[in-house]
Protein backbone atom coordinates (compact mmCIF):
# COMPACT_ATOMS: atom_id res chain seq x y z
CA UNK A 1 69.08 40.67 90.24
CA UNK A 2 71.41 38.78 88.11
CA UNK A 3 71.82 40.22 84.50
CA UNK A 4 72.14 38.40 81.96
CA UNK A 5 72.73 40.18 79.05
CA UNK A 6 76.30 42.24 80.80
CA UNK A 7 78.48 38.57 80.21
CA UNK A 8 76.68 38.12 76.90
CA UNK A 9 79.20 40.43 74.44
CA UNK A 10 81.99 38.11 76.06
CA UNK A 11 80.25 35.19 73.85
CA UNK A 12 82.06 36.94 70.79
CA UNK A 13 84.49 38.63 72.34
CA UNK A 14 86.85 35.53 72.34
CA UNK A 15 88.47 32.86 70.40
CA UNK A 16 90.58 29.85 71.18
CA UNK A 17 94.25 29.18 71.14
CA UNK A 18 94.50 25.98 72.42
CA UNK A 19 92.81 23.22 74.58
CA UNK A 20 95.25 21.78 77.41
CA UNK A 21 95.03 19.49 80.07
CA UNK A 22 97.46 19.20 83.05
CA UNK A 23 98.49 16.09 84.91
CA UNK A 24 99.10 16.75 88.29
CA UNK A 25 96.41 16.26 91.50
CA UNK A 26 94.89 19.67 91.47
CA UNK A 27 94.33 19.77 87.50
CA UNK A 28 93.42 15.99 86.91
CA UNK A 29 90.02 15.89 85.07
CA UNK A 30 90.39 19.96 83.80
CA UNK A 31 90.45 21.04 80.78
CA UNK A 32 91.73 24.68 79.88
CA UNK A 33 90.25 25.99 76.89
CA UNK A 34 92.68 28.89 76.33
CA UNK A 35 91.63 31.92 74.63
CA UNK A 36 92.71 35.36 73.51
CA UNK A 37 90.08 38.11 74.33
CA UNK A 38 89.16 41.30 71.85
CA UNK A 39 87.96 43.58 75.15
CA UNK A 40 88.28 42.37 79.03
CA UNK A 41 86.56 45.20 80.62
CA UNK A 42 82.89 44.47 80.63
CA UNK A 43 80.34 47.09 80.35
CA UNK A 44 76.98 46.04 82.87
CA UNK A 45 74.33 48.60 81.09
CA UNK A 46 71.17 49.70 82.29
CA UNK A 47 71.18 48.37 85.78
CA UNK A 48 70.50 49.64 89.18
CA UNK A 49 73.95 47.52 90.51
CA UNK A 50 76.69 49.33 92.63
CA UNK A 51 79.33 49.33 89.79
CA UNK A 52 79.05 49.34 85.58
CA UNK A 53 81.90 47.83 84.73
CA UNK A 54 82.94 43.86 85.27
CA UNK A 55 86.50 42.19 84.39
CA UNK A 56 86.49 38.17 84.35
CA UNK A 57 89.41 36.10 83.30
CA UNK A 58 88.22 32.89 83.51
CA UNK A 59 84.82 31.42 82.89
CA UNK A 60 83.90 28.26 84.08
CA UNK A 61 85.12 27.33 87.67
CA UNK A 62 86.41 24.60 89.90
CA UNK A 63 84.94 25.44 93.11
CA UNK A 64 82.04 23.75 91.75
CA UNK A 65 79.34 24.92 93.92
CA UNK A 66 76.13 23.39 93.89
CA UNK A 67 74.02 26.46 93.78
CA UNK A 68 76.66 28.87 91.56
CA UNK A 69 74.20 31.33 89.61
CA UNK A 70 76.86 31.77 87.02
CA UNK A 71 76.51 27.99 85.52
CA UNK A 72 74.32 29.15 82.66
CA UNK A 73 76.99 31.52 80.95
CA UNK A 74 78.67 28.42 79.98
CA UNK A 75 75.63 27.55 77.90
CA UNK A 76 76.81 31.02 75.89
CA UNK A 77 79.48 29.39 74.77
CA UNK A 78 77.81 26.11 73.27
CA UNK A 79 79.19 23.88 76.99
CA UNK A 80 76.43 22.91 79.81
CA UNK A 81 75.90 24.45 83.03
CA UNK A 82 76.76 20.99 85.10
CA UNK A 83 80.13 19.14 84.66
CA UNK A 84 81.29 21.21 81.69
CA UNK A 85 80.75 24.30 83.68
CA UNK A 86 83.19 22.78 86.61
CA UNK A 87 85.76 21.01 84.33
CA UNK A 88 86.25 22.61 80.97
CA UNK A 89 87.84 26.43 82.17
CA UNK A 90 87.99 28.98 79.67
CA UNK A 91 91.18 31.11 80.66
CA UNK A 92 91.72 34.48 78.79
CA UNK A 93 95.52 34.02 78.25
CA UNK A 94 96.04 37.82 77.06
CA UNK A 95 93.82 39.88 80.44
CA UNK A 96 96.33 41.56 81.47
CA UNK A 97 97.83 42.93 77.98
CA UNK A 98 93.82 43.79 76.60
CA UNK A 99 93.02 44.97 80.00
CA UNK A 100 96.44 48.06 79.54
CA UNK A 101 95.21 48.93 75.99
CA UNK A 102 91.93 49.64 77.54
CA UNK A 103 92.72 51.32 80.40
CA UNK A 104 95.15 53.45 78.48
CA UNK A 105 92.66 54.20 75.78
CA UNK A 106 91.23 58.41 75.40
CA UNK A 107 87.47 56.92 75.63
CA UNK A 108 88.01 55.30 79.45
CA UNK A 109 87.00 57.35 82.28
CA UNK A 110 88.59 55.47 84.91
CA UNK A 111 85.44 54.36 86.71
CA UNK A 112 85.36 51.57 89.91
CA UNK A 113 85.70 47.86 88.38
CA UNK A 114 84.53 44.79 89.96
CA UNK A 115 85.69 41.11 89.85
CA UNK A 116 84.87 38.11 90.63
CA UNK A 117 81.05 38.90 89.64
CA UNK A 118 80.78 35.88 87.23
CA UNK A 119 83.28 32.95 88.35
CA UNK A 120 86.39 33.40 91.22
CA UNK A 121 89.29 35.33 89.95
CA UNK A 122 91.08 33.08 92.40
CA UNK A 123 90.35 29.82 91.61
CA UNK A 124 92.36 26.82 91.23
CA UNK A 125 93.69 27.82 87.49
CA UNK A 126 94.81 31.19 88.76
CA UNK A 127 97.53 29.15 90.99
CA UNK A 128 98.70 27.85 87.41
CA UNK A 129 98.18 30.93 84.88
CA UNK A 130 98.92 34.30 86.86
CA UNK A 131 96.60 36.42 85.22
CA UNK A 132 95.15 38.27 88.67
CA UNK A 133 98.61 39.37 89.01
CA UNK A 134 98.81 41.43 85.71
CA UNK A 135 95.52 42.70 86.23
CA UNK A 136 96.19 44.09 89.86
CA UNK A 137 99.62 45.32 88.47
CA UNK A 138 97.85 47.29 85.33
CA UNK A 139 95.12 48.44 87.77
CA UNK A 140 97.15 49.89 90.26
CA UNK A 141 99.60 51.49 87.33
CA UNK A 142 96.54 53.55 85.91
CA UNK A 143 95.30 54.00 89.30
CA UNK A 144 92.00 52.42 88.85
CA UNK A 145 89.54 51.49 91.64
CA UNK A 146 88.49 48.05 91.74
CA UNK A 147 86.90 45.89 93.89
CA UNK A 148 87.51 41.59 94.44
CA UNK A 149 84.85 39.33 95.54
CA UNK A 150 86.77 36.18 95.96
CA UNK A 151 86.17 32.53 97.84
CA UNK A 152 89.26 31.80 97.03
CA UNK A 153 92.33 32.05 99.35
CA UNK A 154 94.89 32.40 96.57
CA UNK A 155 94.16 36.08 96.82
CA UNK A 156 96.65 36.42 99.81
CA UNK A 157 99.66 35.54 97.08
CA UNK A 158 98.85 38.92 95.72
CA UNK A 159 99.05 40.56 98.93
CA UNK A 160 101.82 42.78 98.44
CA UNK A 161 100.77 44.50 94.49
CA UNK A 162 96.99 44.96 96.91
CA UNK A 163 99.09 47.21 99.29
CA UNK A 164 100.86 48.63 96.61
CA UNK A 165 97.41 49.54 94.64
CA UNK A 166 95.47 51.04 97.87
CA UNK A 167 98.64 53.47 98.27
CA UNK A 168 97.33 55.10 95.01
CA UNK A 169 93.65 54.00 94.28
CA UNK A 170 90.62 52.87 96.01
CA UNK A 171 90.60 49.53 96.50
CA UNK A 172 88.16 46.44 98.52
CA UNK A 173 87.61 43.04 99.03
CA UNK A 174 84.84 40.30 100.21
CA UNK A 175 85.16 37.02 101.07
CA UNK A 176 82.11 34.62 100.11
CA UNK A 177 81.36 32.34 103.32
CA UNK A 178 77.95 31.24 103.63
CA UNK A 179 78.70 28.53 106.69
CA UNK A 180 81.24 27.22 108.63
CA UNK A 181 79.53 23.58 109.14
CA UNK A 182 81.85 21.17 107.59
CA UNK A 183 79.22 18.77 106.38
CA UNK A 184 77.29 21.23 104.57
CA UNK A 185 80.92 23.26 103.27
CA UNK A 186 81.86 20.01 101.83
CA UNK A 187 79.03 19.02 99.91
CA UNK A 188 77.84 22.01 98.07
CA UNK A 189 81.14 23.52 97.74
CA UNK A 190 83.55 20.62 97.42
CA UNK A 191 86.49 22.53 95.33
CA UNK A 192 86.45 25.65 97.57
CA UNK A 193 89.25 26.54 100.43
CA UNK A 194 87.98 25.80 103.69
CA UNK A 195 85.96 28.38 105.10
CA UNK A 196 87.81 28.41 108.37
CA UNK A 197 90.58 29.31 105.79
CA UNK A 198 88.43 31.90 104.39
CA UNK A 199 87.84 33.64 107.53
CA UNK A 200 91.66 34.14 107.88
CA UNK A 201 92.22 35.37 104.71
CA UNK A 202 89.54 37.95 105.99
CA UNK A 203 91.48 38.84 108.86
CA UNK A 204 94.73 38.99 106.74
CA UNK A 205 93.30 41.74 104.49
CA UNK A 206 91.72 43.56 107.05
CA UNK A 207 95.25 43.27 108.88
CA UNK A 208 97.55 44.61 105.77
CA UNK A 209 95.37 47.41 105.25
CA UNK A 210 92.50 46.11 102.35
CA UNK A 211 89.44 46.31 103.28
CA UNK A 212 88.01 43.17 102.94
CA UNK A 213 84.11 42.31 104.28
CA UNK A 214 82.05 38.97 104.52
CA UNK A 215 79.09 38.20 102.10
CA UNK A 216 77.19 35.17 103.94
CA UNK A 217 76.34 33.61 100.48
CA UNK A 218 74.50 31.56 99.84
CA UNK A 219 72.33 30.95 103.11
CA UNK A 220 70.98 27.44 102.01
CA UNK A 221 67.07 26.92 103.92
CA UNK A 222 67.10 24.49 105.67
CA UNK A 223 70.98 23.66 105.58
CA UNK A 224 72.77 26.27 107.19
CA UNK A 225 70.25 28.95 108.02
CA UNK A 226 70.32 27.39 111.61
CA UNK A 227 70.66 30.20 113.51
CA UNK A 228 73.74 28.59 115.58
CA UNK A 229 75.06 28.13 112.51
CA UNK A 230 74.70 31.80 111.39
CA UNK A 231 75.91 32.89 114.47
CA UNK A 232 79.07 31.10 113.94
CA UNK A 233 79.60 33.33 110.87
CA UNK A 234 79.14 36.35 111.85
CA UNK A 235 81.01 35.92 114.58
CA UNK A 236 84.12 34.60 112.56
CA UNK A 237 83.42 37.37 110.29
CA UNK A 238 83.58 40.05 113.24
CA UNK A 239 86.10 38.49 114.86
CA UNK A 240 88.41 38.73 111.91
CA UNK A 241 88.09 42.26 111.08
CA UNK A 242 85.04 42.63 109.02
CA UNK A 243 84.04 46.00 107.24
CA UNK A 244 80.68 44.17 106.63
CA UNK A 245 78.79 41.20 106.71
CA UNK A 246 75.49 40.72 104.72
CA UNK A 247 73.65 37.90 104.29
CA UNK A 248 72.11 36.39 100.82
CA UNK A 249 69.52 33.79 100.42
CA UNK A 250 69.86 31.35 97.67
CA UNK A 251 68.51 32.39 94.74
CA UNK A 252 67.65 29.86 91.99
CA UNK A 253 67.52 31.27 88.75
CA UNK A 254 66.54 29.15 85.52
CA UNK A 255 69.42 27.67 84.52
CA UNK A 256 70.73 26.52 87.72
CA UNK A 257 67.87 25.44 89.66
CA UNK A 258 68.05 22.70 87.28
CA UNK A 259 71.78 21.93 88.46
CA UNK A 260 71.21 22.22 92.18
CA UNK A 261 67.72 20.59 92.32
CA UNK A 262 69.45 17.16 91.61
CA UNK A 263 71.71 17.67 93.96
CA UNK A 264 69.18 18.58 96.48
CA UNK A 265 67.85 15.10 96.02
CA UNK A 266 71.31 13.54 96.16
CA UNK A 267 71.67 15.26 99.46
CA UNK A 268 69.14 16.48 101.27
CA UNK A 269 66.36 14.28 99.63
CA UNK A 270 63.98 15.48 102.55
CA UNK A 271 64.46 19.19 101.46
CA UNK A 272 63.06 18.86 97.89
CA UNK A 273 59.14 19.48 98.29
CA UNK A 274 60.44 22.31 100.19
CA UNK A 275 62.49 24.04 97.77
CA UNK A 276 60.33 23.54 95.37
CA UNK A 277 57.52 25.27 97.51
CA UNK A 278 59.91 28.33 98.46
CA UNK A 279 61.29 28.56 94.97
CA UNK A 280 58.08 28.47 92.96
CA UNK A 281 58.10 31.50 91.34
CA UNK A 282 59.29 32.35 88.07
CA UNK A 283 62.26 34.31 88.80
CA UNK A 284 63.42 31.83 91.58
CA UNK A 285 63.24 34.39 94.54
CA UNK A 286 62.68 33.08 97.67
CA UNK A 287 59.05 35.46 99.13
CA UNK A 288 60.02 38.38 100.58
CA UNK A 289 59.48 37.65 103.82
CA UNK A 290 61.80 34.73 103.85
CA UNK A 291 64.60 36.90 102.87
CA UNK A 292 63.25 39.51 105.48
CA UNK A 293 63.26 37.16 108.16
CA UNK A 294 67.38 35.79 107.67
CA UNK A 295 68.19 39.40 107.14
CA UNK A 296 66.97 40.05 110.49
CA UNK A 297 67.91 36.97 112.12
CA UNK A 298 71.90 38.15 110.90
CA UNK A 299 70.85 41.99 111.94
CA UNK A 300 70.09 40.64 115.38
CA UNK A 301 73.49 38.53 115.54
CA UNK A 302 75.54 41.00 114.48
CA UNK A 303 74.24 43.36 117.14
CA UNK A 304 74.56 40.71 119.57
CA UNK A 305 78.18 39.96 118.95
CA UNK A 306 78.95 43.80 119.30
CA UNK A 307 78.51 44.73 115.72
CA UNK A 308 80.91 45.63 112.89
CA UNK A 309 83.51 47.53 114.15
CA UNK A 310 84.42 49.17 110.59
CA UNK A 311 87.65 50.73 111.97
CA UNK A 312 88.73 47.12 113.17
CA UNK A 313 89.04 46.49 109.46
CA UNK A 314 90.69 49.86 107.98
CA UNK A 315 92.63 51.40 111.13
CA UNK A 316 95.80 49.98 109.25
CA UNK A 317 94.58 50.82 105.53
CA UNK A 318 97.14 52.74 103.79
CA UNK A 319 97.51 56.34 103.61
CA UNK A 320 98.01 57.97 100.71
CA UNK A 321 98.53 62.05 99.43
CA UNK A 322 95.09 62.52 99.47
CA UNK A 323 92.88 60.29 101.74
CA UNK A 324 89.89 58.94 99.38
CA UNK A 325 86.60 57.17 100.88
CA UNK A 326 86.53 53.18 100.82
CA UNK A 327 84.19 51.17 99.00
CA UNK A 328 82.08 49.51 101.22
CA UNK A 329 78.84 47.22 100.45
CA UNK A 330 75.39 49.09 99.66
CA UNK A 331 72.41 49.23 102.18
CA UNK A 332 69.85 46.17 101.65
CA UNK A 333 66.03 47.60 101.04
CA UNK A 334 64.23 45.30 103.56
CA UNK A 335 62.86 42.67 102.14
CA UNK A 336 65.36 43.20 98.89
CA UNK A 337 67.35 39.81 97.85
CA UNK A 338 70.35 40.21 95.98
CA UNK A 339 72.70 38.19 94.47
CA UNK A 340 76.67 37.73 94.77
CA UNK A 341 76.51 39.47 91.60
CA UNK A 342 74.76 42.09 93.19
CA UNK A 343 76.34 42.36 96.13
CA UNK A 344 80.29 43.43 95.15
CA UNK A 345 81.18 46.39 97.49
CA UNK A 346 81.40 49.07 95.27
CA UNK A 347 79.46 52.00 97.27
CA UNK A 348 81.67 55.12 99.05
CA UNK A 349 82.10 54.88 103.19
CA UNK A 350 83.77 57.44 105.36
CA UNK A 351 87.32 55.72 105.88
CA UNK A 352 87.82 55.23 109.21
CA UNK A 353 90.97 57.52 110.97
């Protein structure tokens, strides 16, 4: 499930710098509330989630997806979940410097990191402020293993330091595409890449050597759990080299089901008494056996399209004086329903020869 209290410390962890705003096409309307950071590496305690440790540069984002469960951290910081959470970007100017110290420091053990568990490392400010490129740089200097879930295309800019890091660390990527269908794409994640784009960045990765899987997230009821339309997916997703592909019903918990709700009724009007039937309980779950019956309904498909062909995806990965498993995404209890905070690919695979 989604915790809470691991982007809670960041709250106090930061100050601001300066506010700025940008006046070109792809900034018009953002502000950047730039801020220097005490730590950057995030400790997630006390969970049963595939990694403990979180990095997140920006908070806020501009993909401004409908359903993102990460809206209500910007209530931490005294901004709302909605607009606020889509157009004021809080950009951690110093990541890449904090994130050295701490990797350098006696007290850290050099355990797997994750990104892109709280907003995308690779959205539109990254194009402007750079700071993934530090971060991969200081990573790959200390050897660290770390671990990118991304919808953002952006990532392929960094290609080359991602080659350079897998020749002397573990490293892995997932792509977030929960449809292909361009009506639905368009209105509940209007500043994302195209997924068609997505699924080539997939193939990209998968080509050069990073691992890099497909998380079919969010699968929307009633929108895109068509099963054509999950077929399409997966087979994208295999087609392009996939290590993995695991789907992830929508999960709406309190702070954002009051976000996407409106928009439900903006959209899909029709769709509301549903939602509000399949999300009634407290913890906005969908029941169990809804989740059981996509998971097998994507189980099935992948079968049917030949299944994941893991070595399809890592033949090419880079070799390296001594050859180190790949991180690859944790098995799904049946009936279990994670979210894309759950779901970073952090768990050890045989690497494919």
């Amino acid at each position: 499930m989604f915790y809470r209290p691991a982007m809670e410390p960041e709250r106090e962890a930061l100050f601001e710098v300066a506010r700025r705003t940008f006046d070109t096409p792809e900034f018009r309307g953002i502000e950047f509330i730039e801020s220097e950071a005490k730590t950057i590496i995030n400790h997630v305690p006390g969970t049963w989630l595939p990694f403990n440790w979180t990095i997140n540069p920006y908070r806020g984002c501009t993909h401004a997806c409908s359903y993102c469960f990460a809206r209500p951290t910007h209530t931490y910081l005294d901004m709302n979940a909605g607009r606020d959470f889509e157009t004021k970007i809080v950009v951690k100017v110093n990541a890449p410097q904090i994130l050295r110290a701490q990797l350098g420091s006696k007290r850290w053990k050099g355990e797997h990191i994750a990104m892109g568990t709280a907003t995308d490392p690779f959205q539109r400010a990254e194009g402007r402020y750079r700071l993934m490129r530090g971060i991969i740089e200081a990573l790959a200097d200390y050897r660290n293993p770390f671990s990118i879930l991304t919808k953002g295309t952006l990532i392929l800019r960094d290609l080359d330091l991602l080659r350079e890091a897998a020749k002397v660390t573990d490293v892995s990527t997932a792509f977030s595409i929960g449809t292909l269908d361009e009506d639905a794409w368009r209105r509940s994640e209007p500043g994302t890449p195209h997924p068609r784009a997505r699924i080539e960045a997939v193939a990209a990765l998968n080509d050069a050597g990073i691992p890099c899987g497909v998380l079919m997230a969010p699968i929307l009821p009633g929108i895109t759990d068509d099963p054509g339309r999950l077929r399409d997916v997966v087979r994208a997703a295999i087609d392009a080299g996939a290590t993995h592909v695991s789907p992830i019903l929508l999960h709406l918990r309190p702070g954002v089901r009051e976000e996407f709700i409106p928009w439900l009724a903006e959209h899909y009007p029709d769709l509301v008494e549903r939602y509000e039937r399949t999300y009634a309980a407290r913890g906005g779950y969908a029941p169990k056996a809804v989740q059981k019956e996509i998971g097998d309904v994507v189980r099935s498909l992948v079968r049917e399209a030949g299944g994941v062909q893991v070595e399809r995806g890592m033949a090419n990965r880079l070799r390296r004086d001594e050859p180190a498993a790949s991180p690859a995404l944790p098995p799904v209890p049946p009936g279990q329903q994670l979210s894309l905070l759950d779901a970073m690919p952090t768990a050890r695979r045989r690497r494919a020869s």
